[in-house]
Protein backbone atom coordinates (compact mmCIF):
# COMPACT_ATOMS: atom_id res chain seq x y z
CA UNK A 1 -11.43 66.93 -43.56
CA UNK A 2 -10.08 63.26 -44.15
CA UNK A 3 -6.60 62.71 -43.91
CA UNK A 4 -4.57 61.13 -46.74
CA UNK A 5 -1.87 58.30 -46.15
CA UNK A 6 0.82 57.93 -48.55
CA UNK A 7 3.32 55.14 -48.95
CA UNK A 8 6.50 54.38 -51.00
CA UNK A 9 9.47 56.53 -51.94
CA UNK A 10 10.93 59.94 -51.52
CA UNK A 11 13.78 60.24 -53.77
CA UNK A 12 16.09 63.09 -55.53
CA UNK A 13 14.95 63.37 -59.14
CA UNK A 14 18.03 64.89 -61.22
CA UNK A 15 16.08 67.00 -64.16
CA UNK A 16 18.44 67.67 -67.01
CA UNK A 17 19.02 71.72 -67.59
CA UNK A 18 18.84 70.53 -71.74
CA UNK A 19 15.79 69.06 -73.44
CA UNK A 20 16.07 66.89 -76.91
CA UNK A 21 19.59 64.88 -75.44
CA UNK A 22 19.53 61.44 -74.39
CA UNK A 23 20.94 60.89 -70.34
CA UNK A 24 24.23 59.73 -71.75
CA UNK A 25 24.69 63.60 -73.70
CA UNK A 26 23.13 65.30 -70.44
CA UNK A 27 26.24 67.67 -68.76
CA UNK A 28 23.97 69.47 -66.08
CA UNK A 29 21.27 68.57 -63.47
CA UNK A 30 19.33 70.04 -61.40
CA UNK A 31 18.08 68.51 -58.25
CA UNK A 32 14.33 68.15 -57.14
CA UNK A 33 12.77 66.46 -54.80
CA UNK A 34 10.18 63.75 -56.29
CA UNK A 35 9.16 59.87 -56.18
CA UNK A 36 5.40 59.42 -56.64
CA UNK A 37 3.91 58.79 -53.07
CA UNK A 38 5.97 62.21 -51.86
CA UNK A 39 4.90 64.13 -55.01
CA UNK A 40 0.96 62.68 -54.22
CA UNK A 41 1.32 63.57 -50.68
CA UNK A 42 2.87 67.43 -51.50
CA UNK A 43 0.26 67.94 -54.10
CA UNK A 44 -3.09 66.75 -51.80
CA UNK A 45 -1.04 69.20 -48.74
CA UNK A 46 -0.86 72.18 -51.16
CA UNK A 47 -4.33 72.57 -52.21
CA UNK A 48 -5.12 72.54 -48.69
CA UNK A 49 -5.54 68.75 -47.54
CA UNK A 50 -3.73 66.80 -44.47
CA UNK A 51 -1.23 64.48 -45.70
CA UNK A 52 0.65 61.88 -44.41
CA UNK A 53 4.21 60.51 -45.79
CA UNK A 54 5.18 56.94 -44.96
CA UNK A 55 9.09 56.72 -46.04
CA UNK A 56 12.43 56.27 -44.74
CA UNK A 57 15.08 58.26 -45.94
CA UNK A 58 19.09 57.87 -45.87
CA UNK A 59 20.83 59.88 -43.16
CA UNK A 60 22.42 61.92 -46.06
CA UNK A 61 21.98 65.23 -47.48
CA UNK A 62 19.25 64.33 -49.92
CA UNK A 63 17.27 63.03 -46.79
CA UNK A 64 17.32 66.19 -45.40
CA UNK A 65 16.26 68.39 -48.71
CA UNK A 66 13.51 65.82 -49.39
CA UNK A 67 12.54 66.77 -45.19
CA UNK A 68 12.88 70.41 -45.52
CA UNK A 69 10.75 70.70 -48.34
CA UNK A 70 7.84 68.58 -47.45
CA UNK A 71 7.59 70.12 -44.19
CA UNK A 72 7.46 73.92 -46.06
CA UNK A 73 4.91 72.28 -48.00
CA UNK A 74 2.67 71.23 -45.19
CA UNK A 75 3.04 67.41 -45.24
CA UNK A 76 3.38 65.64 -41.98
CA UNK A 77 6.23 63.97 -41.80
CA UNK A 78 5.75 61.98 -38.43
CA UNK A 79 5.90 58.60 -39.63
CA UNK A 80 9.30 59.12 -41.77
CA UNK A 81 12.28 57.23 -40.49
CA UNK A 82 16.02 58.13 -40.93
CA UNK A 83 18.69 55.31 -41.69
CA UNK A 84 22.53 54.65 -41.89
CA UNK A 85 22.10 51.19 -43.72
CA UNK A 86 21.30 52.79 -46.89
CA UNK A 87 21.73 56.21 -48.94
CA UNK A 88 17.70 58.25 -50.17
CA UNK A 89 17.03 57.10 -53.51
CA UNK A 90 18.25 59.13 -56.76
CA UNK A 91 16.53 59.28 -60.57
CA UNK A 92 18.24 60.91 -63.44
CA UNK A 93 16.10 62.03 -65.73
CA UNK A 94 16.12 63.16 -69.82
CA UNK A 95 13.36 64.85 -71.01
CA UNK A 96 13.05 65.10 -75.24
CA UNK A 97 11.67 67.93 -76.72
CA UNK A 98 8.35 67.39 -75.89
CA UNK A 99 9.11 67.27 -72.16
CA UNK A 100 8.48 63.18 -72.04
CA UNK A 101 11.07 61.59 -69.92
CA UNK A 102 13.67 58.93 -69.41
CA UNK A 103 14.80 57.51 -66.41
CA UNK A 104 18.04 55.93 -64.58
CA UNK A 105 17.71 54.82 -60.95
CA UNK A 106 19.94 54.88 -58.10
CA UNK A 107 18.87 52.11 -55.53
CA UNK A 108 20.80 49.15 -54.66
CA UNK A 109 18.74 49.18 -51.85
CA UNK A 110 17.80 52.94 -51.54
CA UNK A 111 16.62 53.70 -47.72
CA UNK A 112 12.84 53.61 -48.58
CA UNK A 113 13.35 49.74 -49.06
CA UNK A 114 14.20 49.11 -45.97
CA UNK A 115 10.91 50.53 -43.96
CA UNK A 116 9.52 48.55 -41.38
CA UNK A 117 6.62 48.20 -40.63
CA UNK A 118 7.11 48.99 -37.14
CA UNK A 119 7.38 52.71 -37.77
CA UNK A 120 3.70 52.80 -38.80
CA UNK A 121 2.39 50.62 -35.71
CA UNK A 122 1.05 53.08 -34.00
CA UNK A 123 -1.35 55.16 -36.39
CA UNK A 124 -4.81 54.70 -35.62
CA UNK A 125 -6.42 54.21 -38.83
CA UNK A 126 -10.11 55.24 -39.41
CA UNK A 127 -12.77 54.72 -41.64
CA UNK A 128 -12.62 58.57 -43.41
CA UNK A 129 -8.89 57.86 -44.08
CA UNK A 130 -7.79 57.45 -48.04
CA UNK A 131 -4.66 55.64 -48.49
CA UNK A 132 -2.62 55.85 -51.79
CA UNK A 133 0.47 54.10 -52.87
CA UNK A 134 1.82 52.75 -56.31
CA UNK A 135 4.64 50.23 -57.65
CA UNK A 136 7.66 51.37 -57.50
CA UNK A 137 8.26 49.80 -53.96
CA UNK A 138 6.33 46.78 -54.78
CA UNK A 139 9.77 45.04 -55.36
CA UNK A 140 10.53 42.00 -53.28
CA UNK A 141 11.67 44.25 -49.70
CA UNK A 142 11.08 44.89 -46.30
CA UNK A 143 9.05 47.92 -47.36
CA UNK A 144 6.81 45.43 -49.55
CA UNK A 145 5.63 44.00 -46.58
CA UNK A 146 5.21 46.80 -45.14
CA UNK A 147 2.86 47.97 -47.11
CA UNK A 148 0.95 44.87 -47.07
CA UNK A 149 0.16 45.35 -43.40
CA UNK A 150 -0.33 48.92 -43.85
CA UNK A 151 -3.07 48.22 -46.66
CA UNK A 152 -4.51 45.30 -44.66
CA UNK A 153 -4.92 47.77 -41.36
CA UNK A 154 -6.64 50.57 -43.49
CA UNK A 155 -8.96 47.77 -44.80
CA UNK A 156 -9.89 46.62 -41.11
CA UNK A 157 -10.92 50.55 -40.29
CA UNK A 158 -12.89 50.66 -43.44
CA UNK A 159 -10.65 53.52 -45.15
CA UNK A 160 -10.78 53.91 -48.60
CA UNK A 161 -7.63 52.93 -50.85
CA UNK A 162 -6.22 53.93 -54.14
CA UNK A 163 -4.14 52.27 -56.21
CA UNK A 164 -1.80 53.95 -59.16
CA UNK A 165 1.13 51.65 -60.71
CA UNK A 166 2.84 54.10 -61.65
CA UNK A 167 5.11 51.63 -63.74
CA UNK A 168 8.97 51.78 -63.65
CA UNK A 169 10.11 48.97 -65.69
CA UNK A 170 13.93 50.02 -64.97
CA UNK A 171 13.36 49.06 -61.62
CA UNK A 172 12.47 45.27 -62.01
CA UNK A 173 14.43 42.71 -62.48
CA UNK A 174 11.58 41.50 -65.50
CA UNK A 175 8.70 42.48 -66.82
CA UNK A 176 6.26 39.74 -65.58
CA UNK A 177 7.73 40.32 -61.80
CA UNK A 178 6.06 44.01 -62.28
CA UNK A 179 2.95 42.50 -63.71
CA UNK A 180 2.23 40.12 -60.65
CA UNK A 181 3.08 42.74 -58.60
CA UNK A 182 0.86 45.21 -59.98
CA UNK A 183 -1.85 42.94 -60.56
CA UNK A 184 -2.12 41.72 -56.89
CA UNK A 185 -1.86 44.79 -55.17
CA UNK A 186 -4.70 46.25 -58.11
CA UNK A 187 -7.27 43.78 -55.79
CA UNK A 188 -6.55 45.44 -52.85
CA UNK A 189 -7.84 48.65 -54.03
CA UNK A 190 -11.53 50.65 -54.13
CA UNK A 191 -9.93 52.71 -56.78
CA UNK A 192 -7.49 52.47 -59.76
CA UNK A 193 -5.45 55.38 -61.62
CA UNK A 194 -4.18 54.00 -64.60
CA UNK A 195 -2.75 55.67 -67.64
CA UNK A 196 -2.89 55.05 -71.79
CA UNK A 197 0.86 53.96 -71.52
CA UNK A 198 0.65 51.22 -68.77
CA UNK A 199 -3.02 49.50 -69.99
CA UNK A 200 -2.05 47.20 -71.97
CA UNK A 201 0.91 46.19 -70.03
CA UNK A 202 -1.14 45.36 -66.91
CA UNK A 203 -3.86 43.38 -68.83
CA UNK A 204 -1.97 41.94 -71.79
CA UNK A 205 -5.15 43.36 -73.65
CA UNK A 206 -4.84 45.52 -76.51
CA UNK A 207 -8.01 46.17 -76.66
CA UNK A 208 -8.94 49.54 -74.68
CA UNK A 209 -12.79 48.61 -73.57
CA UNK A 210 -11.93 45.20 -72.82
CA UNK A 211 -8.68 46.33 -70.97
CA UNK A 212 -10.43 48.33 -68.69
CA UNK A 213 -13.33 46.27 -68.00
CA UNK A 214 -9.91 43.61 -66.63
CA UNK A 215 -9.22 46.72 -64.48
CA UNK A 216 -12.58 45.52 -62.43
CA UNK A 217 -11.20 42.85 -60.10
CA UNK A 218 -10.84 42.40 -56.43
CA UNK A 219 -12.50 45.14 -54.88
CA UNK A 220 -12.29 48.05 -57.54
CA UNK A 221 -14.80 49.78 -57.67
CA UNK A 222 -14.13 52.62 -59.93
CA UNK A 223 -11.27 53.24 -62.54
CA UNK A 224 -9.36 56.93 -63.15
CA UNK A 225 -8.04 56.61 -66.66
CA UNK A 226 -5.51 59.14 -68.01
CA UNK A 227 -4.68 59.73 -71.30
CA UNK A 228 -2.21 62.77 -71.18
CA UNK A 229 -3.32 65.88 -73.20
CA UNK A 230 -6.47 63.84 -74.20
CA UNK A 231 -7.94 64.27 -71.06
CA UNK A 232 -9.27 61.68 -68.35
CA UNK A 233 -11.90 59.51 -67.69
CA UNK A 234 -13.73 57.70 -64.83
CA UNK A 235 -15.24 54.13 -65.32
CA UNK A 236 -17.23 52.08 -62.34
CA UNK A 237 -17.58 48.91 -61.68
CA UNK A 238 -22.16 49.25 -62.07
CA UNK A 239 -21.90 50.63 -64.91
CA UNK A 240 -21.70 54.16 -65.83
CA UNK A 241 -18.67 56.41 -66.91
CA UNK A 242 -17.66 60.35 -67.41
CA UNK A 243 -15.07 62.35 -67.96
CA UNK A 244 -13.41 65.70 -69.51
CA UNK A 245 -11.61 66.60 -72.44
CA UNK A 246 -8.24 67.95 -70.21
CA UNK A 247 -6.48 71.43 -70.68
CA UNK A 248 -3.67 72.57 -73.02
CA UNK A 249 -0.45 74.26 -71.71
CA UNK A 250 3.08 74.95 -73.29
CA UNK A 251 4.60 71.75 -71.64
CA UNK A 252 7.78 72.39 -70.15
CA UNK A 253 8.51 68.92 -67.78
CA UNK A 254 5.94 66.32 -67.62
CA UNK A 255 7.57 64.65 -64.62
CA UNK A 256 5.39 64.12 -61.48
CA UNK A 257 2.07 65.75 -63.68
CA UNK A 258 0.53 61.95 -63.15
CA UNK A 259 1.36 62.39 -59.27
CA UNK A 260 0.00 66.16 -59.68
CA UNK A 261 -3.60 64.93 -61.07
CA UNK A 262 -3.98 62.11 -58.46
CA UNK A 263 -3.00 64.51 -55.41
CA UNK A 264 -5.71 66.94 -56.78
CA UNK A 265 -8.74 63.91 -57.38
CA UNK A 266 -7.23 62.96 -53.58
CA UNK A 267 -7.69 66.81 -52.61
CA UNK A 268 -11.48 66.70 -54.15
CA UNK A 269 -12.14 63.16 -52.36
CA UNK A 270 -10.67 64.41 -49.03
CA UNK A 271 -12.70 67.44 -48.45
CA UNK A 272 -15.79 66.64 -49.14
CA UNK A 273 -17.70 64.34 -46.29
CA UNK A 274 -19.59 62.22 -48.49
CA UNK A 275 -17.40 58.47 -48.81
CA UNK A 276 -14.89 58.71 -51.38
CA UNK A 277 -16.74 56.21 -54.40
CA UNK A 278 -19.83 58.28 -53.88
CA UNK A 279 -18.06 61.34 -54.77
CA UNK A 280 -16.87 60.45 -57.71
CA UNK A 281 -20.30 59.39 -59.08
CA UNK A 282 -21.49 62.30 -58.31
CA UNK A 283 -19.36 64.39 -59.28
CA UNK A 284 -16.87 62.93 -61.21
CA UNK A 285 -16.61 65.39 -64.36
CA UNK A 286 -15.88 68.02 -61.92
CA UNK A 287 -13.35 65.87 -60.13
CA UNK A 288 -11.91 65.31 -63.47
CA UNK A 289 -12.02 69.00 -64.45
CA UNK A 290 -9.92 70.03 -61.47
CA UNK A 291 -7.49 66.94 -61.51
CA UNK A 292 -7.16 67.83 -65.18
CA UNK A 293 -5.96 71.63 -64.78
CA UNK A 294 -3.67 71.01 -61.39
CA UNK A 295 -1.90 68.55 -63.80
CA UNK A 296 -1.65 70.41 -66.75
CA UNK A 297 -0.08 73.44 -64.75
CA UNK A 298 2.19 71.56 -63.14
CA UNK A 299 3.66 70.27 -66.17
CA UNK A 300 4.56 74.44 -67.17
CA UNK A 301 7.13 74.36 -65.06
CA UNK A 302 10.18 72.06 -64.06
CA UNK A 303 9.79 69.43 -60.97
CA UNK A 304 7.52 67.53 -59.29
CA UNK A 305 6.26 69.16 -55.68
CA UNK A 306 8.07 72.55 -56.72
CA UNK A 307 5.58 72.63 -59.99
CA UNK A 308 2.51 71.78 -58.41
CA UNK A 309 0.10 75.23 -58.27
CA UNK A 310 -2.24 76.21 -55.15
CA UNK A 311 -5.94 76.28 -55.30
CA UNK A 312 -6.28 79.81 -56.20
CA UNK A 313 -4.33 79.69 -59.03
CA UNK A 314 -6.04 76.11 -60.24
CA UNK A 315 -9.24 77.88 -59.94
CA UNK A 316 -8.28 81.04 -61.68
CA UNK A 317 -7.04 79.17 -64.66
CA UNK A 318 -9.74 77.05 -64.93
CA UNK A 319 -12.00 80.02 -64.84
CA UNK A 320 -10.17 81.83 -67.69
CA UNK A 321 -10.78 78.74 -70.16
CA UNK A 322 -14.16 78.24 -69.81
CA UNK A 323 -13.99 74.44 -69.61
C-alpha cells in the first residue's frame, strides 16, 4: 500500500449547536477537530490507508485534542511538532439552513505557520508516495517554504502530488495574493481537485470548459472537479473525461465533505499498485462513485474527521442505491 503525505493545518473548528443564524447570533459551539490536510489525512487512515500528518501544533489544549484524535484514528503523527511561540489554530463556523458554512479564523500566526522545514528532513520519500496539500498555508510563512521543499523532495523521488485550494479568502490579506498563490503551487501538481465555487476565481474565466481546460498547466495531468450534490467529474490533460452523478443525503454539516471526497479518491489511488494517473483513467467513474458516497455521508453528520464513515459502511450504502 502507498503511503499518503499530508501538509498544512490542524486546527479546532467551533461548529455552531444552531443552524439558519449568522456567527455574530451563534451562543453555543461545539469543538471538532478539522483544517483540510488533517481532515484528508483522517479520512485516507479510516478507510484503511497509511497516512502521514505534516503540522505543528501549539503546546495548548487544542494541540493535544487535535493529537489524541488523529492517533485513535490511525494517522501517524511522527512528523508533528509541538510549539510555545504560538497557540493551534481555531475556526468558528455558521452553518445556514442548508448546512453551507461561514467562517472566522483565529491565527495571528497560529502554530502550523511556523513549521520548519527541518522537522520533515529526514523522511525518505519514494516514488509510490502521494502527497496532498491545499492553500490555506500558502500565506507568506515559514511553513510556505516549507512546503516548497517538501513538494520539491517528493518531485525528486518521483511521488505523485495533488493539489486542492481549498480557498479561504478570510485568510488573505487580498484576493489576488490567494490567486498567485494558488496558481503557482497548481504547476507543481500531477493532479488538481477543484470545486464549482473556486473555478472561476482561480482562472478569472467564467466560462466552465474554458476554465478547466486553464486548469491544464505545469504538470497537471488530470483535473477532479466537484460540483456538490451535482456530482463530480474527472478531466485529463490527452483528452478524455468521466464522471458520476453523486449521492443524495439529508445534509446535516457540509464542513470537511470536500476533505472527505479527496481522502476517499486518495484511499482508491493508494491501494491499488498501478501509478496514481493510470488509475484514474482506468477507473475513474468508480473512483468517483466511491469519493462521491464517503462525501455525501460525511456531510449526515456534524464535523470533519468525527463524520467521516469506514469502508464497510461506504460500501453498504453504495450498495443499497444502486448507483
Amino acid at each position: 500500500m502507498k503511503r499518503l503525505y499530508t501538509i498544512g493545518e490542524a486546527l479546532i473548528d467551533f461548529i455552531p449547536a444552531e443552524k439558519g443564524k449568522k456567527l455574530k447570533d451563534i451562543n453555543g459551539f461545539e469543538p471538532q477537530v478539522g483544517g483540510a490536510p488533517a481532515n484528508v489525512a483522517a479520512a485516507h487512515a479510516i478507510l484503511g490507508g497509511e497516512s502521514h500528518l505534516l503540522t505543528q501544533l501549539g503546546m495548548d489544549a487544542f494541540g493535544d485534542r487535535i493529537l489524541e484524535l488523529l492517533e485513535s484514528k490511525g494517522v501517524h503523527t511522527d512528523c508533528i511538532t509541538r510549539t510555545h511561540e504560538a497557540n493551534t489554530g481555531l475556526a468558528f463556523v455558521s452553518l445556514d439552513d442548508t448546512g453551507n458554512r461561514d467562517f472566522s479564523f483565529y491565527r495571528n500566526p497560529s502554530a502550523d505557520l511556523l513549521y520548519d522545514g527541518s522537522a520533515v528532513s529526514g523522511i525518505d520519500f519514494e516514488k509510490s508516495d502521494l502527497l496532498h496539500f491545499c492553500s490555506v498555508d500558502l500565506v507568506e510563512s515559514v511553513m510556505k517554504e516549507t512546503h516548497r521543499a517538501v513538494i520539491h523532495r517528493m518531485k525528486e523521488a518521483g511521488g505523485t502530488i495533488i493539489f486542492d485550494p481549498n480557498i479561504r479568502l478570510p485568510l488573505w490579506d487580498d484576493e489576488e495574493a490567494c490567486r498567485e498563490a494558488v496558481r503557482e503551487f497548481m504547476g507543481f501538481a500531477d493532479i488538481i481537485k477543484v470545486s464549482d465555487e473556486e473555478l472561476e476565481f482561480i482562472t478569472g474565466i467564467k466560462d466552465e470548459c474554458a476554465a478547466l481546460s486553464a486548469l491544464f498547466t505545469g504538470d497537471a495531468e488530470a483535473v477532479i472537479y466537484t460540483k456538490g450534490p451535482l456530482g463530480s467529474e474527472i478531466l485529463f490533460r490527452e483528452g478524455g473525461r468521466c464522471e458520476h452523478p453523486g449521492f443524495k443525503v439529508e445534509t446535516v454539516d457540509t464542513t470537511g465533505a470536500g476533505d472527505a471526497f479527496i481522502g476517499a479518491v486518495l484511499h482508491k489511488l493508494s491501494s491499488d499498485p498501478a501509478p496514481a494517473l493510470e488509475i484514474l483513467r482506468e477507473n475513474g467513474p468508480e473512483v468517483l462513485r466511491f469519493a462521491n458516497a464517503v462525501g455525501a455521508l460525511s456531510t449526515s453528520k456534524k464535523g470533519a474527521i468525527t463524520s467521516i464513515p469506514e469502508h464497510g459502511e461506504v460500501e453498504a450504502f453504495v450498495g443499497t442505491t444502486g448507483r
